[in-house]
Protein backbone atom coordinates (compact mmCIF):
# COMPACT_ATOMS: atom_id res chain seq x y z
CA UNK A 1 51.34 -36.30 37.40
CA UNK A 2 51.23 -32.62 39.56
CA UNK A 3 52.84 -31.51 36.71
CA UNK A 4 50.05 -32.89 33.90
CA UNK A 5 47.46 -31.55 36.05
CA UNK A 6 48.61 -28.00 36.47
CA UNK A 7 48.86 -27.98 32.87
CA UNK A 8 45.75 -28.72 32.36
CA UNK A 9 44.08 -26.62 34.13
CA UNK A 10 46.73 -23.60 32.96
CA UNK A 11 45.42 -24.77 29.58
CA UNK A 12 42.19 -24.72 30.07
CA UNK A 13 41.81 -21.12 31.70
CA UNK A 14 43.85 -19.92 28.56
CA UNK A 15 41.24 -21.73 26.47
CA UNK A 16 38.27 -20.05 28.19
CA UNK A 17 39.50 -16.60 28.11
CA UNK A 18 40.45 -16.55 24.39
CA UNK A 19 36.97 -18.29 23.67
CA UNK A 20 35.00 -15.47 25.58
CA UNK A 21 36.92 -12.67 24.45
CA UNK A 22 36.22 -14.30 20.86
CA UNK A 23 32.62 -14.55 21.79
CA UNK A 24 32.37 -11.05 23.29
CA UNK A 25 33.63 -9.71 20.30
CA UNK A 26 31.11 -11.55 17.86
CA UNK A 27 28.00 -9.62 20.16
CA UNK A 28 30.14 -5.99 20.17
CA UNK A 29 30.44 -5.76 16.53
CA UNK A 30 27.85 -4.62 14.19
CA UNK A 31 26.43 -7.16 11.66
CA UNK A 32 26.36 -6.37 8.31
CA UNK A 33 23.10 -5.07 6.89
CA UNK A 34 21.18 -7.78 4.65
CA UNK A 35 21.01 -6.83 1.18
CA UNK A 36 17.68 -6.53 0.08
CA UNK A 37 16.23 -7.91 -3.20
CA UNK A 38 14.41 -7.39 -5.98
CA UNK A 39 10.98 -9.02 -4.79
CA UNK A 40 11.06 -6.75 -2.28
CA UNK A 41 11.80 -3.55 -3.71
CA UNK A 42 8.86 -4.45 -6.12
CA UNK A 43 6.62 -5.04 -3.19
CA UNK A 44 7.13 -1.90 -1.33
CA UNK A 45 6.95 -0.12 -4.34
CA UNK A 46 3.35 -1.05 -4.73
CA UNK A 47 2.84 -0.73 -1.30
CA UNK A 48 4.01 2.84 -1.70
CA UNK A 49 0.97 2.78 -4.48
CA UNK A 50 -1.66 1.45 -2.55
CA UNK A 51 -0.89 3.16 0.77
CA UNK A 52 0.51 6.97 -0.39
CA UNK A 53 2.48 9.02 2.08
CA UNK A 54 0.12 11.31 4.20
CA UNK A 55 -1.30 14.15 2.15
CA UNK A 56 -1.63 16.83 4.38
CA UNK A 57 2.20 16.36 6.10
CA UNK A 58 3.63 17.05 2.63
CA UNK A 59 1.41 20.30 2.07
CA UNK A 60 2.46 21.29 5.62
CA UNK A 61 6.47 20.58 4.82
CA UNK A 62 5.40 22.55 1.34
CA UNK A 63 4.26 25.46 3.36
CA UNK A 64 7.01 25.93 5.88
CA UNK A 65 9.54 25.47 3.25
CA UNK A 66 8.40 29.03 1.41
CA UNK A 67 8.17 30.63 4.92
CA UNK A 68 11.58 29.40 5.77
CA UNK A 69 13.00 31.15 2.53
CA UNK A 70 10.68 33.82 3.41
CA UNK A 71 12.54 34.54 6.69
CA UNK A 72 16.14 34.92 4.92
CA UNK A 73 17.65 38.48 4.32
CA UNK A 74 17.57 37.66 0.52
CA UNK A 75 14.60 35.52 -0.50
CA UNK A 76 13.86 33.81 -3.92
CA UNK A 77 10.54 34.43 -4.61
CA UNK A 78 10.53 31.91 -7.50
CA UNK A 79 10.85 28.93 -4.91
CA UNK A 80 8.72 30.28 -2.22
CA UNK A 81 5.70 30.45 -5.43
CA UNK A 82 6.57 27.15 -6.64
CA UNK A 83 6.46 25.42 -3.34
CA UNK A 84 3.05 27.55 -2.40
CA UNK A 85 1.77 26.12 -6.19
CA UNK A 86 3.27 22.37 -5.10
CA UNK A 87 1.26 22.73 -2.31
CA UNK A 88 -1.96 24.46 -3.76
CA UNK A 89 -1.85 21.70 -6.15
CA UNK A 90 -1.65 18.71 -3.61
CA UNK A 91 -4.69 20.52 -2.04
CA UNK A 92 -6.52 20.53 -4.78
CA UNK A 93 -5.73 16.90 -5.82
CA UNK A 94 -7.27 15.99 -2.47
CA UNK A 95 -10.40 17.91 -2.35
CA UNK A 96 -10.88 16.55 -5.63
CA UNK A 97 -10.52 13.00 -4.57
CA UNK A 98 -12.50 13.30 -1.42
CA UNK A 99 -15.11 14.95 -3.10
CA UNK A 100 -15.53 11.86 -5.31
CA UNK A 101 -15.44 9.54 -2.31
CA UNK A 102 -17.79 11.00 -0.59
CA UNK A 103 -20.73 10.74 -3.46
CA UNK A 104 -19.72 6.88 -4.29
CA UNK A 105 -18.67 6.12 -0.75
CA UNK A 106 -20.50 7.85 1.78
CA UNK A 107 -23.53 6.32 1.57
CA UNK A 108 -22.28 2.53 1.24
CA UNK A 109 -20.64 3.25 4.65
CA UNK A 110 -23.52 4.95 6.01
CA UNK A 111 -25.40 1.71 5.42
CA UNK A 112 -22.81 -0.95 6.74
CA UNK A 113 -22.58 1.57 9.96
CA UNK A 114 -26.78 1.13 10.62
CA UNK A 115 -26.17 -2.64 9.66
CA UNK A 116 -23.21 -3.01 12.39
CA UNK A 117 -24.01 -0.40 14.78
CA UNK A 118 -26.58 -2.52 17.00
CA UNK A 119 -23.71 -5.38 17.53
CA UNK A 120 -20.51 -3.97 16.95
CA UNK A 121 -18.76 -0.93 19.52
CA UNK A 122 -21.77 -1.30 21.84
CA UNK A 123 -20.17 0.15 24.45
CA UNK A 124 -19.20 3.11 22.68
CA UNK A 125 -22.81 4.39 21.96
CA UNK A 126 -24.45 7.32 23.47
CA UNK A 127 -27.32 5.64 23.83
CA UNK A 128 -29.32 2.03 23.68
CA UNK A 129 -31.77 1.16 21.38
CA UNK A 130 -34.99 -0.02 23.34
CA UNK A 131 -35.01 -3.45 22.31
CA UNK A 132 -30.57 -3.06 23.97
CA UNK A 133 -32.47 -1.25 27.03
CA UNK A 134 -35.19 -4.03 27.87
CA UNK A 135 -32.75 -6.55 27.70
CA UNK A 136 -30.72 -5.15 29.74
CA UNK A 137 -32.77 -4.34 32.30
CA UNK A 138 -34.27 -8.10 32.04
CA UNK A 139 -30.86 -8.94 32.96
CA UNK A 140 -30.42 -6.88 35.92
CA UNK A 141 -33.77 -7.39 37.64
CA UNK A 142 -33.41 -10.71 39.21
CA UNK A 143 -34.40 -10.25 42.75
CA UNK A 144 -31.76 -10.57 44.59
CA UNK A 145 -31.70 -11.13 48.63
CA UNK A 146 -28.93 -9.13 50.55
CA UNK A 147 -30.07 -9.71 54.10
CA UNK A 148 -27.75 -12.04 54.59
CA UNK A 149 -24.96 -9.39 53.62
CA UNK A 150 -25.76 -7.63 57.06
């Protein structure tokens, strides 16, 4: 019976050190990366539409390209012009576009920020309106008796 039981238990510590080295090893390796598919390579392709890359980063990386080849002993000047043209034209493309937005746009936002601008970001006005004032001051003017603070 001694002898069952110190079996068992020799068994059992075997079993629990193979199972948690087994386990241990499952967290330590890397998982494999999911495969993505087409559904969402479509998506973020159109996302990529919708929401372009930052404009003026690109004509910045444009720009310290043709200085970097600028700097070498032997420059090409071909690359240095057609990354100053890439990023002339980029330029252009934006002024162009924000010059449009700001005829159709500008004043539609003017408008909703008058509509909003009474409710919304209160706090984050210079000033009150006089109606904002009044009430506020209404608020505040209860008379109040502190004698019994003292």
């Amino acid at each position: 019976m001694i002898n069952l039981l110190t079996l068992n238990i020799i068994f059992l510590t075997f079993l629990i050190i193979f199972s948690s080295k087994s386990i241990a090893a499952d967290r330590i390796l890397p998982l494999k990366k999911p495969t993505v598919d087409q559904e969402t390579k479509i998506i973020t392709a159109k996302k990529k539409e919708i929401y372009p890359q930052k404009k003026p980063k690109i004509i910045k990386e444009k720009i310290s390209k043709s200085r970097k080849i600028l700097k070498k002993n032997d420059p090409n000047i071909n690359k240095v012009m057609n990354y100053l043209n890439e990023a002339n034209d980029i330029y252009l493309n934006e002024k162009e576009w924000r010059a449009v937005a700001e005829k159709k746009l500008l004043p539609q936002l003017v408008v909703f920020d008058n509509s909003i601008k009474d409710t919304i970001g209160l706090r984050l006005q210079e000033r009150l309106t006089k109606e904002q004032a009044k009430f506020v001051a209404s608020c505040r003017s209860i008379h109040r008796d502190i004698s019994l603070n003292f």
